[in-house]
N, C-alpha and C. Protein backbone atom coordinates (compact mmCIF):
# COMPACT_ATOMS: atom_id res chain seq x y z
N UNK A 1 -7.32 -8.20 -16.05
CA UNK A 1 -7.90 -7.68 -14.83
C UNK A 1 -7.05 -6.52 -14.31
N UNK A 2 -7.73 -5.83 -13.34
CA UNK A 2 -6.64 -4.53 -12.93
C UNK A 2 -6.75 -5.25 -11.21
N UNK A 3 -5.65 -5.14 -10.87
CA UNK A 3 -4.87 -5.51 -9.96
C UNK A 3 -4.40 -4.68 -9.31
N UNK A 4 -4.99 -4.34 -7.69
CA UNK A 4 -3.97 -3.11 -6.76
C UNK A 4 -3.92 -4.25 -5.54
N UNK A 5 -2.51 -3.90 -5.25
CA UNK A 5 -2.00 -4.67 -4.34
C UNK A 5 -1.28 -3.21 -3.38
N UNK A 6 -2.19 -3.23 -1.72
CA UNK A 6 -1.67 -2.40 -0.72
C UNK A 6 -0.56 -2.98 0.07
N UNK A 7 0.27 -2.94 0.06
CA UNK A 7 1.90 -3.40 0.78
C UNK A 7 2.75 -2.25 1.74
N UNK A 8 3.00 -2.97 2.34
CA UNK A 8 4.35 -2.31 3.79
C UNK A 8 5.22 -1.85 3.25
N UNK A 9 6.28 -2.80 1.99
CA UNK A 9 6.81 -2.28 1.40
C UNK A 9 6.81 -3.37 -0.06
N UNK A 10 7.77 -2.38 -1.12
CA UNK A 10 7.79 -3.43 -2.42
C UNK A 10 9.00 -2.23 -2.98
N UNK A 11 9.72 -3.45 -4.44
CA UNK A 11 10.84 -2.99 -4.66
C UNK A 11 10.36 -1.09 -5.37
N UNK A 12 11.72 -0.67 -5.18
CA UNK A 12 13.08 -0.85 -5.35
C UNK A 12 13.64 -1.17 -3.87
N UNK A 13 12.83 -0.86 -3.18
CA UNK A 13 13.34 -1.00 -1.43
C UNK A 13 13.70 -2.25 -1.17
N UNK A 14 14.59 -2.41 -0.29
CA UNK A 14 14.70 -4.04 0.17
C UNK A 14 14.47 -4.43 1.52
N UNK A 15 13.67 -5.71 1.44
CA UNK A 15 13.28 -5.59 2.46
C UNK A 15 12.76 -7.78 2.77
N UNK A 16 12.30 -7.79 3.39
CA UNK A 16 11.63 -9.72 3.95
C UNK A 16 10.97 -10.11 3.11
N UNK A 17 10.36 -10.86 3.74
CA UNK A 17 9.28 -11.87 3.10
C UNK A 17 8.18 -11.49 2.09
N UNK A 18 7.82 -10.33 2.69
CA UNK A 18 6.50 -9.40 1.13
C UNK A 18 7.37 -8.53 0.11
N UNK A 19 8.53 -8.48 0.18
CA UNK A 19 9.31 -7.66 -1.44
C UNK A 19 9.42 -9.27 -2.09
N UNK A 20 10.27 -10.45 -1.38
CA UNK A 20 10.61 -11.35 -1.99
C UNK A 20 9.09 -12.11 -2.39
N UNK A 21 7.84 -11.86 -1.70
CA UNK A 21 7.10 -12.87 -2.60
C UNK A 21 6.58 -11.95 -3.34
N UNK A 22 6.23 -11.13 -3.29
CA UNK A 22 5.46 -9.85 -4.51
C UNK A 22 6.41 -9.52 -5.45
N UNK A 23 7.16 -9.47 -4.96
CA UNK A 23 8.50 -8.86 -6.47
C UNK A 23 8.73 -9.99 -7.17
N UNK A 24 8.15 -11.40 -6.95
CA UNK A 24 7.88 -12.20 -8.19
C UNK A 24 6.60 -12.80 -8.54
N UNK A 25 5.84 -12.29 -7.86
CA UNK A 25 3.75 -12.90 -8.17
C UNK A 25 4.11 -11.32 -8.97
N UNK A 26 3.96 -10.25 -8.93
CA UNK A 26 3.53 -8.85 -9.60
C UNK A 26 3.75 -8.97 -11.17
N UNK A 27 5.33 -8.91 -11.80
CA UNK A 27 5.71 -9.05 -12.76
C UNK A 27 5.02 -10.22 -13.50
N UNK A 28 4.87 -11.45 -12.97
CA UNK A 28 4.62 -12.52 -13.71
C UNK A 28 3.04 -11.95 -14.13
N UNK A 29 2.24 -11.38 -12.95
CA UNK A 29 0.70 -10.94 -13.42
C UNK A 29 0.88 -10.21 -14.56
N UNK A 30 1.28 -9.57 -14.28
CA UNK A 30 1.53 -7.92 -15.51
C UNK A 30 1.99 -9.21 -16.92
N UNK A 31 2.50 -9.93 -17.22
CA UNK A 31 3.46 -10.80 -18.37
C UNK A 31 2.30 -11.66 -19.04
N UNK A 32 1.29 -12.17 -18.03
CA UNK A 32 0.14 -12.37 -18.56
C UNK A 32 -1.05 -11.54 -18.95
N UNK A 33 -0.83 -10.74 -18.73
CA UNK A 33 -1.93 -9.68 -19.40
C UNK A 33 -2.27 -9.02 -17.90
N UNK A 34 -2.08 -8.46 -16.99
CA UNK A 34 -2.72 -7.89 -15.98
C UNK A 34 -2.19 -6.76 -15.91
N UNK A 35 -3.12 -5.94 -15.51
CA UNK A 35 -2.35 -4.25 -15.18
C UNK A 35 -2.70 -4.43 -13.35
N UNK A 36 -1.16 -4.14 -13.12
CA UNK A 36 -1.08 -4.88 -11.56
C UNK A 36 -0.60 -3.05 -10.81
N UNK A 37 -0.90 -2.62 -10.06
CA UNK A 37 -0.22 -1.49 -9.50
C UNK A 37 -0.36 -1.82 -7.95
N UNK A 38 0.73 -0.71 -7.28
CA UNK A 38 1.08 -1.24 -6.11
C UNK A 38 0.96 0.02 -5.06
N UNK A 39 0.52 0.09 -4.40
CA UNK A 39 0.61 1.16 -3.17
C UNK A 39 1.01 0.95 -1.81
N UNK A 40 2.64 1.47 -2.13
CA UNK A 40 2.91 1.37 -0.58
C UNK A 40 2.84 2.04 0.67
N UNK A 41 2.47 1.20 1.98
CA UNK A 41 1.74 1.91 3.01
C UNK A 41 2.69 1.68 3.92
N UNK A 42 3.61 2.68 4.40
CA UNK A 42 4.16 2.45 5.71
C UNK A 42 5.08 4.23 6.01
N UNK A 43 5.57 4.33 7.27
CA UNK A 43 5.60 5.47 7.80
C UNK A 43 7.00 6.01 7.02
N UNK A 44 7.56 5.24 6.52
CA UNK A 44 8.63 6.05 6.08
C UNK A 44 9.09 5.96 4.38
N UNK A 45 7.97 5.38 3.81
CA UNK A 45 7.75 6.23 2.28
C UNK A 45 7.42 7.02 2.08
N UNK A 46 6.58 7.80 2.85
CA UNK A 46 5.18 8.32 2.34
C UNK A 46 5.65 9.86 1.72
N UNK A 47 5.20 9.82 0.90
CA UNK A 47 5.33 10.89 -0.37
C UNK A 47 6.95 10.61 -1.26
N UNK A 48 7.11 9.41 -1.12
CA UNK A 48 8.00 9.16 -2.35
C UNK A 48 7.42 9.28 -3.61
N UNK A 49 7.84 9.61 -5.04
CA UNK A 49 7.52 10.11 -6.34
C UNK A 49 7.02 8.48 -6.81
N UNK A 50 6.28 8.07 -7.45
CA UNK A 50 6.12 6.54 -8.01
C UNK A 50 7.11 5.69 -8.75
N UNK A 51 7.23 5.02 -9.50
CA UNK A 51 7.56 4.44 -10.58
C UNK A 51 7.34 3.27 -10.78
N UNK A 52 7.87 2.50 -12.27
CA UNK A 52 7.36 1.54 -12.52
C UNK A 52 8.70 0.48 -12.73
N UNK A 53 8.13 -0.86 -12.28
CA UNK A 53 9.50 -1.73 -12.21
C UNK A 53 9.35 -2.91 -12.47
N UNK A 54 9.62 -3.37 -14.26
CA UNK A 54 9.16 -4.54 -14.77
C UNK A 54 7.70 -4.66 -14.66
N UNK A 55 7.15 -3.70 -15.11
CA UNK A 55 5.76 -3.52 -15.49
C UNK A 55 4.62 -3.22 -14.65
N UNK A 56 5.04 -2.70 -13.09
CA UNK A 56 3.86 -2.61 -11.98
C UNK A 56 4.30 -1.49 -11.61
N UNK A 57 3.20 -0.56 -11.77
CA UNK A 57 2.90 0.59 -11.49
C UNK A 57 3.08 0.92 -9.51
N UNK A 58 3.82 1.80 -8.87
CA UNK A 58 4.30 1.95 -8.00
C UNK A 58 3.80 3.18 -7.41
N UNK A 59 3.08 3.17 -6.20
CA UNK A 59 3.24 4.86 -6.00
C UNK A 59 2.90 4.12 -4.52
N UNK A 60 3.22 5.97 -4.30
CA UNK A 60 3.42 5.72 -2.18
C UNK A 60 2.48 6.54 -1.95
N UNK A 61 1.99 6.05 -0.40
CA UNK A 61 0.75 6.32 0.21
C UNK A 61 1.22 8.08 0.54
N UNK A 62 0.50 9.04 0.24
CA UNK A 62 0.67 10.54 0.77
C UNK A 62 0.64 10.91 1.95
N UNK A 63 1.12 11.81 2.46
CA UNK A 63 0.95 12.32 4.03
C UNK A 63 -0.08 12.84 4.38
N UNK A 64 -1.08 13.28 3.45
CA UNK A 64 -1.72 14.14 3.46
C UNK A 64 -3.03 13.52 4.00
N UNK A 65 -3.04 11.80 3.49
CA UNK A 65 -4.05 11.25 3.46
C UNK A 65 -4.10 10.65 4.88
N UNK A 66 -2.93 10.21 5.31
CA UNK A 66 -2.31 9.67 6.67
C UNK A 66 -2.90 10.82 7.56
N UNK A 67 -2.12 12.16 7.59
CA UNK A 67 -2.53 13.15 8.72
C UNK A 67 -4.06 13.74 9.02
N UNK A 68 -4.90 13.51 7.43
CA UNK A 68 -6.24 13.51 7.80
C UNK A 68 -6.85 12.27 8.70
N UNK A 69 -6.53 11.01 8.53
CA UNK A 69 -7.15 9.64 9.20
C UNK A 69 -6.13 10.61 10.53
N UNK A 70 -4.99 10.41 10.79
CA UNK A 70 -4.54 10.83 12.12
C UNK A 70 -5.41 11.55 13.40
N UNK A 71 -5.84 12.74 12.36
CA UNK A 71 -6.67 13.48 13.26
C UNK A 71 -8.15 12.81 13.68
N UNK A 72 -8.41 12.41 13.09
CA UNK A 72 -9.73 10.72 13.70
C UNK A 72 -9.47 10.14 14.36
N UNK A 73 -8.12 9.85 14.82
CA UNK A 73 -8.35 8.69 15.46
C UNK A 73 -7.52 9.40 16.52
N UNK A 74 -7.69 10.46 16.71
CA UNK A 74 -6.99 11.03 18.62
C UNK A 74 -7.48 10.67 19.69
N UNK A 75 -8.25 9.84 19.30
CA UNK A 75 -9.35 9.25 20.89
C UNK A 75 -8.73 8.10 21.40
N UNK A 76 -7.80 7.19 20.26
CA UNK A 76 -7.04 6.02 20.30
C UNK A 76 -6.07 5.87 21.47
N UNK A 77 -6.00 5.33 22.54
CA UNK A 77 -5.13 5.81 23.50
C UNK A 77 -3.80 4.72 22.98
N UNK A 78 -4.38 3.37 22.60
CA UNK A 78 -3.27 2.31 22.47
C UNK A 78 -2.41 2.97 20.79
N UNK A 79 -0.47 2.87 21.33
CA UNK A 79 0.10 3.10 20.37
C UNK A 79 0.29 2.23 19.42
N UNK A 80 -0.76 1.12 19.09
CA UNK A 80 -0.40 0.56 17.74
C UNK A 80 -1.67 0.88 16.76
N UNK A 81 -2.34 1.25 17.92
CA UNK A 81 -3.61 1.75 16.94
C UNK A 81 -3.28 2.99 16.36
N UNK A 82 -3.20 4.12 17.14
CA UNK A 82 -2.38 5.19 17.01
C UNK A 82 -1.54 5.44 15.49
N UNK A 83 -0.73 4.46 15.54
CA UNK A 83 0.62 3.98 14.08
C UNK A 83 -0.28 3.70 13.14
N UNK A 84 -1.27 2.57 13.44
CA UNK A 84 -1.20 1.99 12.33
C UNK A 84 -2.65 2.08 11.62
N UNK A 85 -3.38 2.59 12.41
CA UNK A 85 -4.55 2.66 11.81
C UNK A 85 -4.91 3.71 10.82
N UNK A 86 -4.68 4.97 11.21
CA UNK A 86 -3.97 6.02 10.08
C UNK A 86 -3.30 6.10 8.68
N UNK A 87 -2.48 4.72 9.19
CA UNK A 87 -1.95 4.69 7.53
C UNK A 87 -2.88 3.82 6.74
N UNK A 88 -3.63 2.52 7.68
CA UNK A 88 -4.42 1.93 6.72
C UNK A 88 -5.74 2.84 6.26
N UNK A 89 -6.43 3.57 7.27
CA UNK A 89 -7.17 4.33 6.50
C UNK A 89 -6.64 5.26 5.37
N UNK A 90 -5.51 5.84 5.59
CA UNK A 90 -4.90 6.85 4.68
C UNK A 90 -5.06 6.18 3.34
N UNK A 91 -4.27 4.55 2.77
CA UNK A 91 -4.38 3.73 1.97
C UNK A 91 -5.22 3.47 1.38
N UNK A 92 -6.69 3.26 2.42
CA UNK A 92 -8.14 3.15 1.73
C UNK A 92 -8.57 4.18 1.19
N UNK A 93 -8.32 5.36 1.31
CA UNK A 93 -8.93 7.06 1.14
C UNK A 93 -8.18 7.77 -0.29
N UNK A 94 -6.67 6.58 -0.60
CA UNK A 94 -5.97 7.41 -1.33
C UNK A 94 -6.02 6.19 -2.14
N UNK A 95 -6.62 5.00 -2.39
CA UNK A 95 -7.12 3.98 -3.05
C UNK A 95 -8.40 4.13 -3.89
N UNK A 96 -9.22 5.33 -2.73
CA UNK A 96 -10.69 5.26 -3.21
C UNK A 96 -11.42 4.21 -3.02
N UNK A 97 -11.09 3.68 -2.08
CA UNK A 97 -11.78 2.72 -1.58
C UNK A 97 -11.57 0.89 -2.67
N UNK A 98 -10.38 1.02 -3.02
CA UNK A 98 -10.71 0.32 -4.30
C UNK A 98 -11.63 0.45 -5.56
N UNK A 99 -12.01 1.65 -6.00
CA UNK A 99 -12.68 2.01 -6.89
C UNK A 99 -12.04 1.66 -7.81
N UNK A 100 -12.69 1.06 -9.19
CA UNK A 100 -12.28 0.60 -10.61
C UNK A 100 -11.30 -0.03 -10.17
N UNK A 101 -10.67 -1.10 -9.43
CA UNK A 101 -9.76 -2.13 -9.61
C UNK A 101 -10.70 -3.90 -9.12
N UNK A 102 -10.57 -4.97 -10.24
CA UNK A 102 -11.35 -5.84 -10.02
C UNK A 102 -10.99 -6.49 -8.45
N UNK A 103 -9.48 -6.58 -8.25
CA UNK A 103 -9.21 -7.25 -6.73
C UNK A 103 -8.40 -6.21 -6.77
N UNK A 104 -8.42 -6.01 -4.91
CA UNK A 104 -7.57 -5.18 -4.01
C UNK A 104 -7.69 -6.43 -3.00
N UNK A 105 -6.12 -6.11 -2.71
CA UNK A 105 -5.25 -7.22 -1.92
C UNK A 105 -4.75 -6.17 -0.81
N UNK A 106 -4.23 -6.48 0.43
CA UNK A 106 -3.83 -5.97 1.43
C UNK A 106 -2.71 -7.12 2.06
N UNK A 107 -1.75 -6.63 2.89
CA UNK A 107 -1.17 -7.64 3.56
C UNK A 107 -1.87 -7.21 5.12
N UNK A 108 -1.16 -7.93 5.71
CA UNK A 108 -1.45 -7.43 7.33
C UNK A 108 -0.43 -7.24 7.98
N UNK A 109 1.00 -7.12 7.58
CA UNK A 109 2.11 -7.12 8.87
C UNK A 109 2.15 -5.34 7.99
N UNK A 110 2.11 -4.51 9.27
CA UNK A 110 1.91 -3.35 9.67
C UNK A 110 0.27 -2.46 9.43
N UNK A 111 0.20 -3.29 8.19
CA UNK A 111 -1.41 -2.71 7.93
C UNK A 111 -2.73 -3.58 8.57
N UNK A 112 -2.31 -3.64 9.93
CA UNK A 112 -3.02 -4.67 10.98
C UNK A 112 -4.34 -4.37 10.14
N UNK A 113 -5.08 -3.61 10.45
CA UNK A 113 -6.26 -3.04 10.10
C UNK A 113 -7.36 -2.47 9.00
N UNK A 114 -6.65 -3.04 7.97
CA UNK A 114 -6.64 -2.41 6.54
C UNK A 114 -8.14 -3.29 6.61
């Protein structure tokens, strides 16, 4: 199966509770036959270069995709909508909506809205 998993963060970064449970569900998918890739969504990756780490494909959410959702949502007066809704749309837009992947997974701590 092809496998995209949208995350806050994931290794090489270190970080709580979603590096430590994904940085061992990912690899084990990929070991059984899955092509697992990962896109991370949060304000201070964005446009890091990708890579791959024990077999899961890595890349970071673009700015480009963020500052287009940004400009949509200027009507937003509350600042968590503001933060965070931007990047989850950015994620969906630079995902393709999940196009050609059988499951797309999301967390919810920062990507309230995904």
């Amino acid at each position: 199966m092809k496998l995209l998993y949208i995350l806050s963060e994931y290794l090489p970064d270190s970080g709580g509770g979603i590096i430590t449970f994904y940085g061992q569900l990912l690899p084990a998918l990929v070991q059984v036959g899955h092509e697992v890739r990962v896109l991370v969504a949060n304000h201070q990756s964005l446009d890091k270069p990708g890579c791959v780490i024990n077999g899961v494909h890595i890349e970071y959410l673009q700015s480009r995709f963020v500052d287009r959702a940004r400009h949509g949502c200027r009507k937003f007066k509350n600042p968590i909508l503001w933060a965070f809704l931007p990047l989850a749309w950015g994620a969906f837009e630079q995902a393709l909506g999940g196009e050609g992947y059988d499951i797309v997974e999301s967390t919810d701590w920062l990507l309230l809205y995904m």
